[in-house]
N, C-alpha and C. Protein backbone atom coordinates (compact mmCIF):
# COMPACT_ATOMS: atom_id res chain seq x y z
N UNK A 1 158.36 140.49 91.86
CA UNK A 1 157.93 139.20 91.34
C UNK A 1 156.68 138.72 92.07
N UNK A 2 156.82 138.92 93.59
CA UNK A 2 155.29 138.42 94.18
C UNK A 2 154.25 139.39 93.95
N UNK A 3 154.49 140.77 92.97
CA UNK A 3 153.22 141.26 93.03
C UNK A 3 152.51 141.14 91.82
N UNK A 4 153.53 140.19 90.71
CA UNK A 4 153.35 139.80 89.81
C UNK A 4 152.52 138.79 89.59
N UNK A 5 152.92 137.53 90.16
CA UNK A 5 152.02 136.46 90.41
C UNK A 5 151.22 136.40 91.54
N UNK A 6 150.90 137.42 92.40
CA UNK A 6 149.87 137.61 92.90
C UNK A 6 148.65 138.78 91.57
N UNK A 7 148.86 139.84 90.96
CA UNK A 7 147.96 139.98 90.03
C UNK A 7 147.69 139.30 89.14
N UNK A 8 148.27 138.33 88.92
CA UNK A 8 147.97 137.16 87.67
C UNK A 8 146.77 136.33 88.26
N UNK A 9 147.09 135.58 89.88
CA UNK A 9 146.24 134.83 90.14
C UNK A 9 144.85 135.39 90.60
N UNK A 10 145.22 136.81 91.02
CA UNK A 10 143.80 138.12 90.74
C UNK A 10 142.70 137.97 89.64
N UNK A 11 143.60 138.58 88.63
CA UNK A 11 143.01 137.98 86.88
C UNK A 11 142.39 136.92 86.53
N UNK A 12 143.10 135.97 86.95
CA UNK A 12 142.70 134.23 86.58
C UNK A 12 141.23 134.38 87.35
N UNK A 13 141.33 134.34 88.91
CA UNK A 13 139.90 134.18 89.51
C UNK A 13 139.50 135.42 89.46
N UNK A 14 139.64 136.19 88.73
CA UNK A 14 138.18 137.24 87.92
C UNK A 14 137.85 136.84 86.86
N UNK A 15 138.92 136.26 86.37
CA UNK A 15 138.17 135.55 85.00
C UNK A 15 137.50 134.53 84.83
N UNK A 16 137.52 133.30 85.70
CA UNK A 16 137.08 132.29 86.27
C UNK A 16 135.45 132.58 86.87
N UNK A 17 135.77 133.50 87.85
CA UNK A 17 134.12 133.92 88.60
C UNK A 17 133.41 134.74 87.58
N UNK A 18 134.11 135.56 86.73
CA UNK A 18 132.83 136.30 85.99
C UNK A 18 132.46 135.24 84.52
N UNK A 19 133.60 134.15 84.08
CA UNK A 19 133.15 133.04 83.14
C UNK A 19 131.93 132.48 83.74
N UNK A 20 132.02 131.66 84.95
CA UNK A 20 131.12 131.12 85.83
C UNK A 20 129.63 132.01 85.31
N UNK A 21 129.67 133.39 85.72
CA UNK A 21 128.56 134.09 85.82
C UNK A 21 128.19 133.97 84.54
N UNK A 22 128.47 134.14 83.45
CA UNK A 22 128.23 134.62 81.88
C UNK A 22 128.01 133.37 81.42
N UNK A 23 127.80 131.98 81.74
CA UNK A 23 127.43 131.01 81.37
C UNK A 23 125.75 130.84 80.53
N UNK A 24 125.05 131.27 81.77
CA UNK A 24 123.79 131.24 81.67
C UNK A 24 123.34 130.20 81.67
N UNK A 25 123.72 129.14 82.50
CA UNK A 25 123.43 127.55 82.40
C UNK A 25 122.53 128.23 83.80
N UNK A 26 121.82 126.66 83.94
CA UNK A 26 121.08 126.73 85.37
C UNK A 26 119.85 127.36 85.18
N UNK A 27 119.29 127.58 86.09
CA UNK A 27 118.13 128.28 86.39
C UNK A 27 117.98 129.55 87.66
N UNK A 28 116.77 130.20 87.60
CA UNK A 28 117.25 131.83 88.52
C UNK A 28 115.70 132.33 88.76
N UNK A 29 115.37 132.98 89.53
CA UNK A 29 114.18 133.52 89.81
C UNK A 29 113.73 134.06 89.13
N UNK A 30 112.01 133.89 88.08
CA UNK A 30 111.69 134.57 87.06
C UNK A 30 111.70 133.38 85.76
N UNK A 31 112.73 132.49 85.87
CA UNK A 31 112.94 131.62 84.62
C UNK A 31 111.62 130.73 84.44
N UNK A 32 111.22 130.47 83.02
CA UNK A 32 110.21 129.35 82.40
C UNK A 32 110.39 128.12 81.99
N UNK A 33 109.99 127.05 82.15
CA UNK A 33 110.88 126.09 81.16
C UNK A 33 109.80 125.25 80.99
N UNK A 34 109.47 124.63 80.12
CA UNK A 34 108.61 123.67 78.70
C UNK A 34 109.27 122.42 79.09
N UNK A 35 108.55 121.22 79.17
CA UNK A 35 109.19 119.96 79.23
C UNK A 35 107.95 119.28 78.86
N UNK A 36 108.15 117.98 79.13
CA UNK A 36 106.83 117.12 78.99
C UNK A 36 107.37 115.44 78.52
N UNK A 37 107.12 114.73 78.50
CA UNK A 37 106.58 113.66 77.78
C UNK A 37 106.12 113.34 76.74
N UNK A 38 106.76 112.36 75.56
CA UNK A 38 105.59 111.76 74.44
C UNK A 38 106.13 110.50 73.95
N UNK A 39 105.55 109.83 73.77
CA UNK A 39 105.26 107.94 73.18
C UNK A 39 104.57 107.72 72.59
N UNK A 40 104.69 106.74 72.03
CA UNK A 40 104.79 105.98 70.83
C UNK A 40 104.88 104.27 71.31
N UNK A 41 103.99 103.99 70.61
CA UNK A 41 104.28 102.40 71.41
C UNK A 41 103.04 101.38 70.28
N UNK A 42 104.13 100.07 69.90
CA UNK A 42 103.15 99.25 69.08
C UNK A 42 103.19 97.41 69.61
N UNK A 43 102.84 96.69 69.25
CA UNK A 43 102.68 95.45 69.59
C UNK A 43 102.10 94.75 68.83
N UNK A 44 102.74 93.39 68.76
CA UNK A 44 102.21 92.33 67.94
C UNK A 44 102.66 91.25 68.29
N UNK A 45 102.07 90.27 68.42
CA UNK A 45 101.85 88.89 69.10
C UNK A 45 101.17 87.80 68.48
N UNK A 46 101.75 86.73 67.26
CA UNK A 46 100.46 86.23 66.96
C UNK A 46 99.20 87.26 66.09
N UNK A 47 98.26 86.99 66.58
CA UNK A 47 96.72 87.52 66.41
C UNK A 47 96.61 89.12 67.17
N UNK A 48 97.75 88.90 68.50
CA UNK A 48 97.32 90.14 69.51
C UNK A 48 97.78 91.24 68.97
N UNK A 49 97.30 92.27 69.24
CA UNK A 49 97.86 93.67 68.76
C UNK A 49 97.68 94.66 69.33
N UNK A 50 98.71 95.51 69.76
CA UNK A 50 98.22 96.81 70.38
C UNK A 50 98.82 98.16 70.12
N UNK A 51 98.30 99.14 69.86
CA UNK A 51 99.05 100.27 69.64
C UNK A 51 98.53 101.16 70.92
N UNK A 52 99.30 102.81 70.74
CA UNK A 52 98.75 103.59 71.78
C UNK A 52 100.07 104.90 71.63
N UNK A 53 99.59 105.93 71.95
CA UNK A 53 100.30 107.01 72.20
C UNK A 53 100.17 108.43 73.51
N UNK A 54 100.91 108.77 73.60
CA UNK A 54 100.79 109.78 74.56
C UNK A 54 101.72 111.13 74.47
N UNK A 55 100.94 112.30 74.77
CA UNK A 55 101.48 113.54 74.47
C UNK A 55 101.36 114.27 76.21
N UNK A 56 102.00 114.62 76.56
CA UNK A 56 102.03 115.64 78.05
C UNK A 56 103.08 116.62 78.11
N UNK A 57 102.74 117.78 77.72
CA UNK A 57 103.89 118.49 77.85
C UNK A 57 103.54 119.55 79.49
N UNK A 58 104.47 119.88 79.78
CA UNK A 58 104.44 120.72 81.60
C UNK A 58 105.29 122.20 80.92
N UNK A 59 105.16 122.61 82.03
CA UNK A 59 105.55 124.06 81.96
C UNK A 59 105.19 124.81 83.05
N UNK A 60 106.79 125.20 83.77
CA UNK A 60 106.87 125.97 84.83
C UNK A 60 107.49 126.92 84.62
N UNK A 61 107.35 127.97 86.16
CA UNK A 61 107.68 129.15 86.64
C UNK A 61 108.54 129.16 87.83
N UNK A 62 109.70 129.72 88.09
CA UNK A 62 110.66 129.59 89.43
C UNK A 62 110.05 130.66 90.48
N UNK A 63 109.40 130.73 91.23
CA UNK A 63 108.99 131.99 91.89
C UNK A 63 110.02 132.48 92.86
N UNK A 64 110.57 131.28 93.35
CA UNK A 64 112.09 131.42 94.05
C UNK A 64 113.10 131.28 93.33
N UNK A 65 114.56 131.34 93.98
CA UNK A 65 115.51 131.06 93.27
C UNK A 65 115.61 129.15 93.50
N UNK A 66 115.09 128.56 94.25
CA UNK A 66 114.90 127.09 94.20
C UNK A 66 113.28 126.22 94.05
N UNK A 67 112.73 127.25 93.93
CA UNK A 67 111.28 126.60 93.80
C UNK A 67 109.97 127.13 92.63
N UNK A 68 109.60 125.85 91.81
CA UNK A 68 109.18 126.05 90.91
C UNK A 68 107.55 125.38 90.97
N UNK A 69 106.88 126.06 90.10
CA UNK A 69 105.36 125.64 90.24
C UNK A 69 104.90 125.55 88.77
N UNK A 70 104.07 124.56 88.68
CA UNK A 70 103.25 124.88 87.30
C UNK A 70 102.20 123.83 86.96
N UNK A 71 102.24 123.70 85.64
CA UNK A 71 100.89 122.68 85.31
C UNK A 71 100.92 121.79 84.24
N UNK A 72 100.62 120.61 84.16
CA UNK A 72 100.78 120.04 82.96
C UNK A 72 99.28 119.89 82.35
N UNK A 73 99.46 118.99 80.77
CA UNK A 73 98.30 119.20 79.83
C UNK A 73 98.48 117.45 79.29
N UNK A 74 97.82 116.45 79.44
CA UNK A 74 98.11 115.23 78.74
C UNK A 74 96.92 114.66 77.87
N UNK A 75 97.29 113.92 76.84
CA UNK A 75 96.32 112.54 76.20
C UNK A 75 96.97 111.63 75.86
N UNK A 76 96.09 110.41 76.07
CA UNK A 76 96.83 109.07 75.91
C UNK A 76 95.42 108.32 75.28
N UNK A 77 96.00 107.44 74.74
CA UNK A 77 95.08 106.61 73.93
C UNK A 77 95.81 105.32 73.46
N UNK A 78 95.04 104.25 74.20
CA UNK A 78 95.29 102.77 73.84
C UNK A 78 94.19 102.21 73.15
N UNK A 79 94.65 101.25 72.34
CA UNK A 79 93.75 100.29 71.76
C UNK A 79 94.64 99.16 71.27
N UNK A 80 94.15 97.96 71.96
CA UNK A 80 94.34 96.41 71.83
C UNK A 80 93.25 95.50 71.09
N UNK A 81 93.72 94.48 70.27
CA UNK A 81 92.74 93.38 69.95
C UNK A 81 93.30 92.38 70.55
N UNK A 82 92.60 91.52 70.89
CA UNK A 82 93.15 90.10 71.04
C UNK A 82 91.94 89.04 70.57
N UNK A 83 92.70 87.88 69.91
CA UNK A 83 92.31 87.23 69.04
C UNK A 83 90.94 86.52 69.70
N UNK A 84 90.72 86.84 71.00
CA UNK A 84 90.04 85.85 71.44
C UNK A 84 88.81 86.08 71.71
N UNK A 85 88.51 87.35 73.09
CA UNK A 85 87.55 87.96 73.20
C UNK A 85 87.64 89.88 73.42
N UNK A 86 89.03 90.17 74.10
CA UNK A 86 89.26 91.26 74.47
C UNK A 86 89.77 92.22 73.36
N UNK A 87 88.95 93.62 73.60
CA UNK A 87 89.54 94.58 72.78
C UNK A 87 89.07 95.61 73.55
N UNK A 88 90.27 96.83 73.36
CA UNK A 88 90.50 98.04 74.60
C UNK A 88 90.22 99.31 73.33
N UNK A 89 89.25 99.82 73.78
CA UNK A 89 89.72 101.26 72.83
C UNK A 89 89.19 102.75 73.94
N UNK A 90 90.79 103.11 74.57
CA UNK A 90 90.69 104.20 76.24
C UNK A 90 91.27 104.93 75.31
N UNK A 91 91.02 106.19 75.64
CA UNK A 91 91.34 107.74 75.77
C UNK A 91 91.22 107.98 77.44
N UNK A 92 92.18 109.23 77.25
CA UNK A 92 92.63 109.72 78.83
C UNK A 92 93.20 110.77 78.31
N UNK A 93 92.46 111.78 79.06
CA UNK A 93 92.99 113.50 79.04
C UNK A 93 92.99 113.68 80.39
N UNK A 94 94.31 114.11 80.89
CA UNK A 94 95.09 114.80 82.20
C UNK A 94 95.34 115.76 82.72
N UNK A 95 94.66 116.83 83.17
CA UNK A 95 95.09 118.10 83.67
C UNK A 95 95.89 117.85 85.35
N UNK A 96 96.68 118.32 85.21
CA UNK A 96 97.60 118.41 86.71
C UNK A 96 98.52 120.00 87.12
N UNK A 97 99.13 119.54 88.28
CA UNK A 97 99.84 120.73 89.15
C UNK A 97 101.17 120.19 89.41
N UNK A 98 102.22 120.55 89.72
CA UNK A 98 103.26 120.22 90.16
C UNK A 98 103.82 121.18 90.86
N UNK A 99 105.02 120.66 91.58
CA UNK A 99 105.51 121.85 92.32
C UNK A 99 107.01 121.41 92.35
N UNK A 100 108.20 121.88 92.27
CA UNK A 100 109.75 121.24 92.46
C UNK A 100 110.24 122.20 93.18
N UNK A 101 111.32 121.29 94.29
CA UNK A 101 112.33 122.18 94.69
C UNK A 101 113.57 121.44 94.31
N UNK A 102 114.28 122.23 93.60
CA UNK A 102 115.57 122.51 93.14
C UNK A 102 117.01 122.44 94.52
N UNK A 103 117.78 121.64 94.43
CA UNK A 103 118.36 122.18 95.16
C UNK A 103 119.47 122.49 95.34
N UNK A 104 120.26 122.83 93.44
CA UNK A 104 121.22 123.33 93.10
C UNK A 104 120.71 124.13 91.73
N UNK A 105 119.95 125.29 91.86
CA UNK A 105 119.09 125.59 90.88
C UNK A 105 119.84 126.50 89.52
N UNK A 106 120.93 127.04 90.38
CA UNK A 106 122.12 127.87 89.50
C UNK A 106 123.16 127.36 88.75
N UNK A 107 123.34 125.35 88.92
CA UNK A 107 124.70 125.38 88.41
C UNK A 107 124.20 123.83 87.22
N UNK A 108 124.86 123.28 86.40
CA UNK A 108 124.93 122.77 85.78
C UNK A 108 123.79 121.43 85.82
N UNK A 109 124.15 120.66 86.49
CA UNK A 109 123.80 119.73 87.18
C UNK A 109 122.87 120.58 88.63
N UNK A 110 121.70 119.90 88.79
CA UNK A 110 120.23 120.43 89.70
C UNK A 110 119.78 118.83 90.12
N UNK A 111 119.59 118.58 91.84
CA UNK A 111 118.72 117.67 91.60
C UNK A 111 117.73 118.16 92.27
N UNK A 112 116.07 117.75 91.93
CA UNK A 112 115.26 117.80 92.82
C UNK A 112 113.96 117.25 93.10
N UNK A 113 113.17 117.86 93.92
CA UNK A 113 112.02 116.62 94.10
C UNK A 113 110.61 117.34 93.70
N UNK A 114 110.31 116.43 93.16
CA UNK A 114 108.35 116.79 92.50
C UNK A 114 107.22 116.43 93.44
N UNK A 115 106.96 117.48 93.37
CA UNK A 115 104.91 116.93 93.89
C UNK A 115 104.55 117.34 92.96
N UNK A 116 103.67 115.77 92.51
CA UNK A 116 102.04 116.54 91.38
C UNK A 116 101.04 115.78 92.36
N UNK A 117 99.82 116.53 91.80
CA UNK A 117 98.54 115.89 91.68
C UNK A 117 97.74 116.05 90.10
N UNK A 118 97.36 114.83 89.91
CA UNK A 118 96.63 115.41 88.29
C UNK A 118 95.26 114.65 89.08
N UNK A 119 94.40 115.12 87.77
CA UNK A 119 92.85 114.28 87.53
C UNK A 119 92.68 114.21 86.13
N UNK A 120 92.74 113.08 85.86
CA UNK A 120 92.27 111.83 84.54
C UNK A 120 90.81 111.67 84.76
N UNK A 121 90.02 112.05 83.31
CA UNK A 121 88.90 111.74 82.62
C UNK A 121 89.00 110.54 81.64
N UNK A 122 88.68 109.41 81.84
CA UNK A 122 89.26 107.90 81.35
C UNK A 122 87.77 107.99 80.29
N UNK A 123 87.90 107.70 79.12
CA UNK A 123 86.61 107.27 78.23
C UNK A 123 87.02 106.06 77.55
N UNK A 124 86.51 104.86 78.28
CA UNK A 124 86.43 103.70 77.20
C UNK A 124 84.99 103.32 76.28
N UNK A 125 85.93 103.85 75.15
CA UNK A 125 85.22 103.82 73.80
C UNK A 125 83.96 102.52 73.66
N UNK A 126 84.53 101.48 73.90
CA UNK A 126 83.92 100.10 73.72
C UNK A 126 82.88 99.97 74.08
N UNK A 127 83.14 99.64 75.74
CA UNK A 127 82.07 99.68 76.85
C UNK A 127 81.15 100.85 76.74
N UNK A 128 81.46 101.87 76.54
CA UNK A 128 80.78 103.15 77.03
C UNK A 128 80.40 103.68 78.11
N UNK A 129 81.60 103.69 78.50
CA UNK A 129 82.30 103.76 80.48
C UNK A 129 83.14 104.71 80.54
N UNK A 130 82.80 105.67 81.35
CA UNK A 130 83.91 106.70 81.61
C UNK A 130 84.00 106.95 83.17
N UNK A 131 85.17 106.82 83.38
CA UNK A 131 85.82 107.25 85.00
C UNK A 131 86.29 108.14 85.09
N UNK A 132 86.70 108.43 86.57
CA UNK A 132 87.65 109.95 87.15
C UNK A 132 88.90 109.32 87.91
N UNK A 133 89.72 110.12 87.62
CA UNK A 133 90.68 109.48 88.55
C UNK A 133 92.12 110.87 88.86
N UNK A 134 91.77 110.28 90.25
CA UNK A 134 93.00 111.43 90.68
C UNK A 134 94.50 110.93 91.31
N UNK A 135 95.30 111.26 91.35
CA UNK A 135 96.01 110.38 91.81
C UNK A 135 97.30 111.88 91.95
N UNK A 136 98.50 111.47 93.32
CA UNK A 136 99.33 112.16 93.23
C UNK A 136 100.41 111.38 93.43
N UNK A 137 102.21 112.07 92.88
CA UNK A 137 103.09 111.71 92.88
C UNK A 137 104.14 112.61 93.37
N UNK A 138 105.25 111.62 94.14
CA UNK A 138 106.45 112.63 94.65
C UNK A 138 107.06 111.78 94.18
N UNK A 139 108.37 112.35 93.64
CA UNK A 139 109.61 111.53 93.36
C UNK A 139 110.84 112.64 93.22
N UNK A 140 111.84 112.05 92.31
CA UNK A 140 112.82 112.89 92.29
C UNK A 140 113.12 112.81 90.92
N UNK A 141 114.28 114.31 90.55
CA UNK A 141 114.65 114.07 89.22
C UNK A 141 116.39 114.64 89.27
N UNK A 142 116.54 115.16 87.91
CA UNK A 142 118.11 115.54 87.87
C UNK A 142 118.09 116.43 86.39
N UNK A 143 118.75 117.48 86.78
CA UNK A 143 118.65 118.30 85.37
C UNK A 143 119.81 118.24 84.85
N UNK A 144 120.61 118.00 83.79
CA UNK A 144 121.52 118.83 83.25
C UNK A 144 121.70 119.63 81.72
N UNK A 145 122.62 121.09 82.32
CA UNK A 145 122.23 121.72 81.26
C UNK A 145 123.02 121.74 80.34
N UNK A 146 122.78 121.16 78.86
CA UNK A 146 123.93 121.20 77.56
C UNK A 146 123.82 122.26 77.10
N UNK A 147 123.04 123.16 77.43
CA UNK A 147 123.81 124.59 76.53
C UNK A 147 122.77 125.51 77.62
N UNK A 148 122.92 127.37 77.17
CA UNK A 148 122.35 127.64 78.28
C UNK A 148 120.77 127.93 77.75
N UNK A 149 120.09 126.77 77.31
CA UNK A 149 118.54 127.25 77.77
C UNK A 149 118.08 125.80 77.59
N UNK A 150 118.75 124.54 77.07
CA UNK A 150 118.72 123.21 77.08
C UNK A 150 119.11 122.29 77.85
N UNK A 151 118.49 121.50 78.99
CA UNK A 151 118.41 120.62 79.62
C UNK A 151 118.26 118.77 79.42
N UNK A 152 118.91 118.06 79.63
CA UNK A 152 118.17 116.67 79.56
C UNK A 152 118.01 116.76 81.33
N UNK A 153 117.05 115.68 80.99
CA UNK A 153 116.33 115.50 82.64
C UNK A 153 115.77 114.11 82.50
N UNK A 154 116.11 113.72 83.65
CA UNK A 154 115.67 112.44 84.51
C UNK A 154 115.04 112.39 85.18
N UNK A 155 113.94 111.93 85.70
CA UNK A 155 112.59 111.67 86.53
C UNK A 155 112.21 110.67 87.01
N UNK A 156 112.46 110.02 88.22
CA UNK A 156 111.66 109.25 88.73
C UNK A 156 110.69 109.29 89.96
N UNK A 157 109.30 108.81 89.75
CA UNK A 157 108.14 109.13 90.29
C UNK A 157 108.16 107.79 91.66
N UNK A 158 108.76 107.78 93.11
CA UNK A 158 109.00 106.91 93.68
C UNK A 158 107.94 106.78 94.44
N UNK A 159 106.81 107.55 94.60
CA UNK A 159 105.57 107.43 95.59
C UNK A 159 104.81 107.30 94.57
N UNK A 160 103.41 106.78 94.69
CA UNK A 160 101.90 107.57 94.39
C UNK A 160 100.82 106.72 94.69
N UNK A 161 100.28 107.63 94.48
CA UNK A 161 98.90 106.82 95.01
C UNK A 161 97.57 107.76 94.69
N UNK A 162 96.70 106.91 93.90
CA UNK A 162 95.79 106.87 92.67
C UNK A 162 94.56 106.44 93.24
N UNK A 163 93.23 107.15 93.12
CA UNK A 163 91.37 106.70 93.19
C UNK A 163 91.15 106.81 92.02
N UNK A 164 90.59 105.99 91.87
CA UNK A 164 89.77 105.76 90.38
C UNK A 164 88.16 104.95 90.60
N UNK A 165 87.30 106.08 90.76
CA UNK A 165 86.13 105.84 90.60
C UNK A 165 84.81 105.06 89.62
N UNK A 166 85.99 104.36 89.11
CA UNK A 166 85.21 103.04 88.30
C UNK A 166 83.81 103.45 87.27
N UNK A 167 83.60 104.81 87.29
CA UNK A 167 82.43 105.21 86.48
C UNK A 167 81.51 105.71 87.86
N UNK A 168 81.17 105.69 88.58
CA UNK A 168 80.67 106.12 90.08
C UNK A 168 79.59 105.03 89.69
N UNK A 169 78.15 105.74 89.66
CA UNK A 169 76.92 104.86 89.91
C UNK A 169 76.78 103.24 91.11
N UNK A 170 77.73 103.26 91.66
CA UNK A 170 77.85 102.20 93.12
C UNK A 170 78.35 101.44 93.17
N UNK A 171 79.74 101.98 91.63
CA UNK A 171 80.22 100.79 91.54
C UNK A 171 81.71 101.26 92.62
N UNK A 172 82.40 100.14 92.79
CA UNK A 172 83.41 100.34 94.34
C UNK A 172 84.57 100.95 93.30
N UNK A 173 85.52 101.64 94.20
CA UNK A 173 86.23 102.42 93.85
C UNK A 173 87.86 101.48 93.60
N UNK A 174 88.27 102.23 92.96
CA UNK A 174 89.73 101.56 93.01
C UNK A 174 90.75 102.50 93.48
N UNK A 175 91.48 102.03 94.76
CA UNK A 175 92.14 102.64 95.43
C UNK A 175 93.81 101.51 95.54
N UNK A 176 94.81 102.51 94.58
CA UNK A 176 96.37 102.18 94.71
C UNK A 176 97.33 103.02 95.28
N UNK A 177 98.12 102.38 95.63
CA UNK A 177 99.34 103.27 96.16
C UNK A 177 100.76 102.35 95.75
N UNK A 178 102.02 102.67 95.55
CA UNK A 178 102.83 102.11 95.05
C UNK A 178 104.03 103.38 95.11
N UNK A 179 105.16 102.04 95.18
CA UNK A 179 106.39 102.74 95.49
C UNK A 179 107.53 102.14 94.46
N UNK A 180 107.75 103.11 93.70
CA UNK A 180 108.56 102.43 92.58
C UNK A 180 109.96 102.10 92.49
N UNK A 181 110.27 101.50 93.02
CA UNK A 181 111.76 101.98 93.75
C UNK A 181 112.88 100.73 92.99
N UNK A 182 112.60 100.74 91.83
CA UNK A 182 113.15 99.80 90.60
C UNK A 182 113.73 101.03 89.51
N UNK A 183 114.71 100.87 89.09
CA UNK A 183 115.32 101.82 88.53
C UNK A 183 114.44 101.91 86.77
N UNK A 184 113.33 100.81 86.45
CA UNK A 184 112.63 101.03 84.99
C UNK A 184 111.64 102.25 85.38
N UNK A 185 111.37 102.98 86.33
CA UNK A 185 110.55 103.68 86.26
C UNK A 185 111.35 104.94 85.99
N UNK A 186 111.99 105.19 85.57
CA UNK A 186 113.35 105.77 85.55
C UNK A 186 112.65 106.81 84.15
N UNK A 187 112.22 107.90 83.79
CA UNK A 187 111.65 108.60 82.73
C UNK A 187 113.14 109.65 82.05
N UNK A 188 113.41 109.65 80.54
CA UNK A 188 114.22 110.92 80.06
C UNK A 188 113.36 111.92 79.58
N UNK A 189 113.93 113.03 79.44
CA UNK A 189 113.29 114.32 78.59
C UNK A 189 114.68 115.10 78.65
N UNK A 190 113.79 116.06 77.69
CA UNK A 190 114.57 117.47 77.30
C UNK A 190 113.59 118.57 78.21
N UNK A 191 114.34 119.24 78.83
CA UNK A 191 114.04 120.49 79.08
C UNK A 191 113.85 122.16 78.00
N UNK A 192 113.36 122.89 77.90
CA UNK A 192 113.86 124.33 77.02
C UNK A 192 113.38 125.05 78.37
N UNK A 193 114.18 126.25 78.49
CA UNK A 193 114.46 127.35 79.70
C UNK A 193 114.31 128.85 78.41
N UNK A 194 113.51 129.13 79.15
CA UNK A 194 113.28 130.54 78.16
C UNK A 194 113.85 132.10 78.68
């Protein structure tokens, strides 16, 4: 009888550890994954009005089994009237870097932390003013995986700090830093793992 329910509970945790394995949730050295950002956003007030959208999608590489590198691609574009004197018409294209370490990169649930740096080419249409601006961010995020190559993910960006060269020609620079540490900065997405 004990060699009975000792091969049973054999079975069970072989079946258990090799289920575990055959999941294919998580992430592993070699893996890709596609994410990004996009909005949509309108306003109306009275007379005031504003629309604007934004597209950024990222896409990394695990070179480790916990550490991932890659690059993102963005545009954004606002435009406001207001009834009075002000009207905004910006474009902004974003090239950046990021880097994450993972620090449960194999199992369901992953949390971990981001470094980017991007640089923004700002063109306001109106004026006929264009700036540079670089700026980097660390924060943290959280993956989880609903099936095995689909992720939702959470992101929040709790450091950064941003130059924005105002168009150069002598004019003074704008220099921020900020710590977001309010839970609205709080970003969702979908992940895809290839």
């Amino acid at each position: 009888m004990k060699k009975i329910v000792l091969s049973m509970v054999a079975v069970l945790a072989f079946g258990f550890a090799n289920a575990q394995e055959s999941t294919g949730k998580g992430f592993s050295k070699g893996d890709i994954f596609i994410s990004g950002s996009f909005g949509i956003n309108s306003e109306k007030e009275g007379d005031n009005k504003s629309t604007g959208f934004e597209i950024a999608p990222k896409v990394g590489f695990f070179v480790t089994e916990n550490i991932a590198i890659g690059g993102k691609l963005g545009f954004s574009s606002d435009k406001a009237e207001n009834a009075i004197t002000d009207t905004q018409d910006e474009a902004r294209l974003t090239v950046g870097a990021f880097g994450r370490y993972y620090f449960t990169p194999s199992s369901d649930f992953s949390l971990f932390g981001e470094l980017g740096v991007d640089y923004s080419s700002v063109d306001d249409k109106l004026n006929d003013f264009k700036a540079n601006e670089i700026g980097a961010n660390l924060g943290l995020g959280l993956s989880y995986f609903v099936s095995s190559n689909f992720a939702i993910e959470a992101t929040w960006a709790g450091l950064g700090y941003t130059t924005n060269d105002n168009g150069g020609d002598g004019a003074d620079k704008t220099n921020s830093f900020g710590l977001g540490a309010d839970l609205s900065s709080i970003n969702f997405g979908l992940l895809y793992k290839f």
